[in-house]
Protein backbone atom coordinates (compact mmCIF):
# COMPACT_ATOMS: atom_id res chain seq x y z
CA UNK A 1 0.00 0.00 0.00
CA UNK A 2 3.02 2.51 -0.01
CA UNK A 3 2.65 2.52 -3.88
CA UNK A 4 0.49 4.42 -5.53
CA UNK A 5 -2.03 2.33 -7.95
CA UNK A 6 -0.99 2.17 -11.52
CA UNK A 7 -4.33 2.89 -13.02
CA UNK A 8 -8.06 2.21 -11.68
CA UNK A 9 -9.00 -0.57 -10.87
CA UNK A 10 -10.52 -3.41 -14.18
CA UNK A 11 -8.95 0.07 -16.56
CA UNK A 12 -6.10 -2.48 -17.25
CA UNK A 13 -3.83 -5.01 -16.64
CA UNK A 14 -0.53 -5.85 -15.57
CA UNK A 15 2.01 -8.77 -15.12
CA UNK A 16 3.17 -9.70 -11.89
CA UNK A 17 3.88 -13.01 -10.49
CA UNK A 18 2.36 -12.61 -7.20
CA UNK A 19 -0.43 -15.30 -8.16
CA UNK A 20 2.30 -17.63 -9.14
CA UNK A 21 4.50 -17.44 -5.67
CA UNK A 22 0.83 -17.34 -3.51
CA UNK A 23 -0.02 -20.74 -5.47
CA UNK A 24 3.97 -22.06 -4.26
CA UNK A 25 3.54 -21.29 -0.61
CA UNK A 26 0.30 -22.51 -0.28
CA UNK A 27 1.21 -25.80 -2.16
CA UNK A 28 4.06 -26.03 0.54
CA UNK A 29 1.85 -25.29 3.34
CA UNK A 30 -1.43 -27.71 2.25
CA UNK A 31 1.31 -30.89 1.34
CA UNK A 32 4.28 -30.32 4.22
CA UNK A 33 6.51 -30.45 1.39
CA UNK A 34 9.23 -28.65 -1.20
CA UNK A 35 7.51 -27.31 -4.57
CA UNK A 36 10.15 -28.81 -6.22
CA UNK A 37 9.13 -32.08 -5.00
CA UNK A 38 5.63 -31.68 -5.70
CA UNK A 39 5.78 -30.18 -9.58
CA UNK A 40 8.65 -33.00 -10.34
CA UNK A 41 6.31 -36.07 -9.02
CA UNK A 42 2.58 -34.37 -9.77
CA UNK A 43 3.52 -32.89 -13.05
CA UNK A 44 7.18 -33.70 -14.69
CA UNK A 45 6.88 -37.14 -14.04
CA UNK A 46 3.16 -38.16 -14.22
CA UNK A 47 2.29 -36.57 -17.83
CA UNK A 48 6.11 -37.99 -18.62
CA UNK A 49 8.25 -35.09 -19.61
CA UNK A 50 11.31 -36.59 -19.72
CA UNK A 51 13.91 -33.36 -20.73
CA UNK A 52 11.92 -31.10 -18.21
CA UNK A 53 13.00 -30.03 -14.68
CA UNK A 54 12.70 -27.61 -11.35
CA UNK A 55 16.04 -27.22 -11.11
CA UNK A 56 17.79 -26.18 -8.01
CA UNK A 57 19.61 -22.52 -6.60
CA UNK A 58 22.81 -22.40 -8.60
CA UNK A 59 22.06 -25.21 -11.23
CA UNK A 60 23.03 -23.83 -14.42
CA UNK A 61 24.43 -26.64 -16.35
CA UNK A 62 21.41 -27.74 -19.34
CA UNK A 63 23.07 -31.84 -19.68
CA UNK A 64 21.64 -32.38 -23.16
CA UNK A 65 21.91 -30.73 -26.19
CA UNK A 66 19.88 -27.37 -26.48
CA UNK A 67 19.31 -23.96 -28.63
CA UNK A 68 21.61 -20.95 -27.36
CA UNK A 69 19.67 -17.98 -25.82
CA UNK A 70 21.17 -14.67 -26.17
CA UNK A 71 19.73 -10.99 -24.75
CA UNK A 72 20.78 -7.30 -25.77
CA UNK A 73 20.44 -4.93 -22.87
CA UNK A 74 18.98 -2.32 -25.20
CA UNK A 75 18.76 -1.79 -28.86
CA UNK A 76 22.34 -1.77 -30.35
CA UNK A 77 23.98 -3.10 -27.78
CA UNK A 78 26.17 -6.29 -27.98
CA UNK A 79 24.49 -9.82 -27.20
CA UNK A 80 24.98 -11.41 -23.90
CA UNK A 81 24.61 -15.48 -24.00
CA UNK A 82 22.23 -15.96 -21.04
CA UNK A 83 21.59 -20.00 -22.18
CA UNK A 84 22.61 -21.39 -18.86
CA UNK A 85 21.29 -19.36 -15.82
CA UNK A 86 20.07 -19.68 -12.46
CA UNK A 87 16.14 -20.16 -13.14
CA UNK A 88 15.69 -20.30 -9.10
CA UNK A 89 15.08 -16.38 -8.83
CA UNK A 90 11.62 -17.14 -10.70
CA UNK A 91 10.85 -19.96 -8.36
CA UNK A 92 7.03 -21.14 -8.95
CA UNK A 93 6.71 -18.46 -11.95
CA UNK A 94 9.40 -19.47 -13.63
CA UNK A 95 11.95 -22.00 -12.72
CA UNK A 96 11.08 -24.95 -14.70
CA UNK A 97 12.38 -25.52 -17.72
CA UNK A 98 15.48 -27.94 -19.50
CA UNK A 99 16.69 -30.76 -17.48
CA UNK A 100 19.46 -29.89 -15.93
């Protein structure tokens, strides 16, 4: 509440991942256990994604082969090859993604 409202209220729209980390604590809190515990058995595994993971804080390394990813800070400015990163700052709303 220290911020002041971006627009009024159903006048538009906005991404945030708030939803997303809500939905991660409370699927901690209802189970007793780690998110990454519950996505890998109740999703990964069950619908049988076999190249797919939640990797953990500081896993970087993608094990198989993979496309190269590669951002520019602004227009014009050199490329940066951002392929393997740390995922775990997105948790829930966003740190899925290549087995690593």
């Amino acid at each position: 509440m220290a911020h002041e409202a971006l627009f009024a209220p159903g006048t538009s729209w906005s991404y945030g991942n708030t939803n997303y980390l809500l939905a991660g604590l409370l699927i901690e809190k209802v189970t007793g256990r780690p998110l990454a515990e519950q996505i890998t058995h109740r999703i990964i595994q069950r619908i049988g994604l076999r190249h797919t993971s939640f990797p953990g804080a500081g896993d970087e390394r993608i094990r198989e082969a993979h496309s190269q990813g590669y951002f520019a800070a602004k227009p014009g400015a050199p490329l940066e090859k951002i392929t393997e990163m740390d995922l775990s700052w997105g948790w829930v709303a966003g740190q899925v993604g290549p087995r690593r």
